[in-house]
C-alpha atoms as a PDB file:
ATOM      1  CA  UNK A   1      19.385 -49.660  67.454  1.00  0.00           C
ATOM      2  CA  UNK A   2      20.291 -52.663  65.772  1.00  0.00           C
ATOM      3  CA  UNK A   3      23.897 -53.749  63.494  1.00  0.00           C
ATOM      4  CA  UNK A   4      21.948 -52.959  60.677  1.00  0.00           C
ATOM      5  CA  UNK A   5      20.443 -49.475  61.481  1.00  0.00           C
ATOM      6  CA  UNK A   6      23.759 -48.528  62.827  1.00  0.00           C
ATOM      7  CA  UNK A   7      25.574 -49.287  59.457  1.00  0.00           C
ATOM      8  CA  UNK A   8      23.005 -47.661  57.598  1.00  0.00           C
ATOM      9  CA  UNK A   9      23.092 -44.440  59.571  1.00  0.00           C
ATOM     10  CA  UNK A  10      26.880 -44.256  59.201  1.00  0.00           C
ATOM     11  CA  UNK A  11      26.619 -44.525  55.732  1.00  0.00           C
ATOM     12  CA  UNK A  12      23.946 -41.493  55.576  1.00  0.00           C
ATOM     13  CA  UNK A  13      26.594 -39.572  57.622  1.00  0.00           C
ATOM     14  CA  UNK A  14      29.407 -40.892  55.194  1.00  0.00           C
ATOM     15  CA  UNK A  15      27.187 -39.773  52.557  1.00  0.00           C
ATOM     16  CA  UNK A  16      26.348 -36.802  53.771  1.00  0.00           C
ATOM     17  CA  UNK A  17      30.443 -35.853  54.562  1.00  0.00           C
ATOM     18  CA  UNK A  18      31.201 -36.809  51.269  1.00  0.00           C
ATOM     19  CA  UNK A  19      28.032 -34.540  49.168  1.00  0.00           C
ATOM     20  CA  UNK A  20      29.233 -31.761  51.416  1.00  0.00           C
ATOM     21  CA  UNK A  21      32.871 -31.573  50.570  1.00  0.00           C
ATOM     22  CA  UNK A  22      31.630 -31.957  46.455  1.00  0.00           C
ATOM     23  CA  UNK A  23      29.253 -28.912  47.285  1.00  0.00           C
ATOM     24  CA  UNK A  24      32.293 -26.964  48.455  1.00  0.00           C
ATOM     25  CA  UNK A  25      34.560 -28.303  45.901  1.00  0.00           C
ATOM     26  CA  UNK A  26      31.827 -26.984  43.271  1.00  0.00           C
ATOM     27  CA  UNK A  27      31.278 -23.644  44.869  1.00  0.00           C
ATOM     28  CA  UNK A  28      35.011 -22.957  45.307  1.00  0.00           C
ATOM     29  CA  UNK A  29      35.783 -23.944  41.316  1.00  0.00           C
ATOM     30  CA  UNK A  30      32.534 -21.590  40.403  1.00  0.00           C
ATOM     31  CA  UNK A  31      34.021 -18.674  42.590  1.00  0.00           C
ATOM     32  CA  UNK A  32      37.202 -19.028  41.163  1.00  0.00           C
ATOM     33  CA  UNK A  33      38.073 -15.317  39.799  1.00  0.00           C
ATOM     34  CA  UNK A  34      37.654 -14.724  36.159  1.00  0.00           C
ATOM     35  CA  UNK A  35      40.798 -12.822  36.252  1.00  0.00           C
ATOM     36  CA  UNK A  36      42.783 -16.303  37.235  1.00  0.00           C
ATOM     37  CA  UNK A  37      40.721 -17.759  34.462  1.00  0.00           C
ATOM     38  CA  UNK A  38      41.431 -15.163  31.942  1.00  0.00           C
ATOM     39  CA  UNK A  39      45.521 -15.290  32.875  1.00  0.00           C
ATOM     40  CA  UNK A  40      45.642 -18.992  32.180  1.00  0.00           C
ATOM     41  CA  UNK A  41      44.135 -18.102  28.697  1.00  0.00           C
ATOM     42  CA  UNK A  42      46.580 -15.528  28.408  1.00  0.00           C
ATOM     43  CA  UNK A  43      49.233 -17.926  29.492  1.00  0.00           C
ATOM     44  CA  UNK A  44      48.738 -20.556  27.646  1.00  0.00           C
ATOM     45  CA  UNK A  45      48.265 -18.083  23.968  1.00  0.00           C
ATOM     46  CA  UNK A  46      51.554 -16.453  24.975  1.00  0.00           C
ATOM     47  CA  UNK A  47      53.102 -19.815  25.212  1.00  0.00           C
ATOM     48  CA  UNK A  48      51.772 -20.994  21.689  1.00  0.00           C
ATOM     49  CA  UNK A  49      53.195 -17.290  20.639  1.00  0.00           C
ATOM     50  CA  UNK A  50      56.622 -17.737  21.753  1.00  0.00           C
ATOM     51  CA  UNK A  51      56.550 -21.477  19.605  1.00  0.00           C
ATOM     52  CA  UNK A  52      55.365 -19.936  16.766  1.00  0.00           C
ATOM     53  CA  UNK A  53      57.972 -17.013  17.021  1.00  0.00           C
ATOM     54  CA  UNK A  54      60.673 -19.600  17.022  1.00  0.00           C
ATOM     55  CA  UNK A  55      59.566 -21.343  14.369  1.00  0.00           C
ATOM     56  CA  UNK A  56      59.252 -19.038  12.166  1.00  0.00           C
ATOM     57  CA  UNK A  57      62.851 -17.548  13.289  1.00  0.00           C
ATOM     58  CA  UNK A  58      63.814 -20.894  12.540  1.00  0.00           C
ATOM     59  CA  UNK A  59      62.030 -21.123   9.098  1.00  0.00           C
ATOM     60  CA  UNK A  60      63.351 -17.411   8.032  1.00  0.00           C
ATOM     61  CA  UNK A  61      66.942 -18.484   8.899  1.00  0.00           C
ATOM     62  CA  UNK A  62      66.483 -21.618   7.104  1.00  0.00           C
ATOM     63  CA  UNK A  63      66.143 -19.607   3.754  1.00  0.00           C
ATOM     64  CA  UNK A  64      68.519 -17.416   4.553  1.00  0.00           C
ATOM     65  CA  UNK A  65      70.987 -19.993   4.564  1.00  0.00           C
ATOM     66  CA  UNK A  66      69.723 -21.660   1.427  1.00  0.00           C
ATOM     67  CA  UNK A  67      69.527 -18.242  -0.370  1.00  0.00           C
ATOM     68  CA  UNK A  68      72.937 -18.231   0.697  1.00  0.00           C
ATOM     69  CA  UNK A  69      74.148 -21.186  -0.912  1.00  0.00           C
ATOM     70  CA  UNK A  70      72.747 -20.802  -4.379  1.00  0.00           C
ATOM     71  CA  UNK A  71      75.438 -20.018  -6.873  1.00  0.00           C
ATOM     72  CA  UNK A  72      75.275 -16.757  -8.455  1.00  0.00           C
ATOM     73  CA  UNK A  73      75.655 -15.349 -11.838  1.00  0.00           C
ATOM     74  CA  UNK A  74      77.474 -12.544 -13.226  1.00  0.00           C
ATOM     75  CA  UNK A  75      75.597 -10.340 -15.672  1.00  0.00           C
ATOM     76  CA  UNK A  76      77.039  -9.796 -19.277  1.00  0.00           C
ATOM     77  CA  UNK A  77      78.788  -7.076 -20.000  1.00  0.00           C
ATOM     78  CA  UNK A  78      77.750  -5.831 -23.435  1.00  0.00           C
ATOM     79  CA  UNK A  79      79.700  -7.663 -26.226  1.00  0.00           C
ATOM     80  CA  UNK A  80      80.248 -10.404 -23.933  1.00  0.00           C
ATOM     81  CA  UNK A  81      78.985 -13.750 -24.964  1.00  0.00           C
ATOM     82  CA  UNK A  82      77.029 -15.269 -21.833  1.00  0.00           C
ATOM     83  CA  UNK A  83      76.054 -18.563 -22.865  1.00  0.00           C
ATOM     84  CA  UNK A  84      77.761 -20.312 -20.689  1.00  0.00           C
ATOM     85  CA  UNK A  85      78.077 -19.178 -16.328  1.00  0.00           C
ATOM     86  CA  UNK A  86      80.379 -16.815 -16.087  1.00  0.00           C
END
């Protein structure tokens, strides 16, 4: 065998190596449990859960405090003149 036909057959087998571990690599990823698949789902919605939860903890407490601050009126008592905030 010549330079040549001895580069080209160690490419084949280079080839070869190489489409084999892909093969593998595709079968493991196809194999992969749905279960695992289904957790990560479940995972990752929990996740977006919890950061909605906080903000809207943060958006209710927010008001709170606003509803806090606004000044409040006294109702009239009857005969009393309540043009003006008592």
């Amino acid at each position: 065998m010549d330079a040549a036909e001895q580069q080209i057959q160690a490419l084949r087998e280079d080839l070869n190596q190489r489409f084999d571990q892909l093969v593998e690599m595709i079968r493991v990823f196809l194999l992969l449990p749905m279960t695992k698949i289904h957790q990560r789902g479940k995972n990752m919605f929990l996740s977006h859960r919890r950061r909605i939860g906080h903000l809207e903890a943060k958006t209710r407490q927010r008001h709170v405090q606003h509803t806090l601050r606004r000044p409040t009126y006294a109702e009239a008592s009857e005969g009393e003149d309540c043009s003006h905030v008592c």
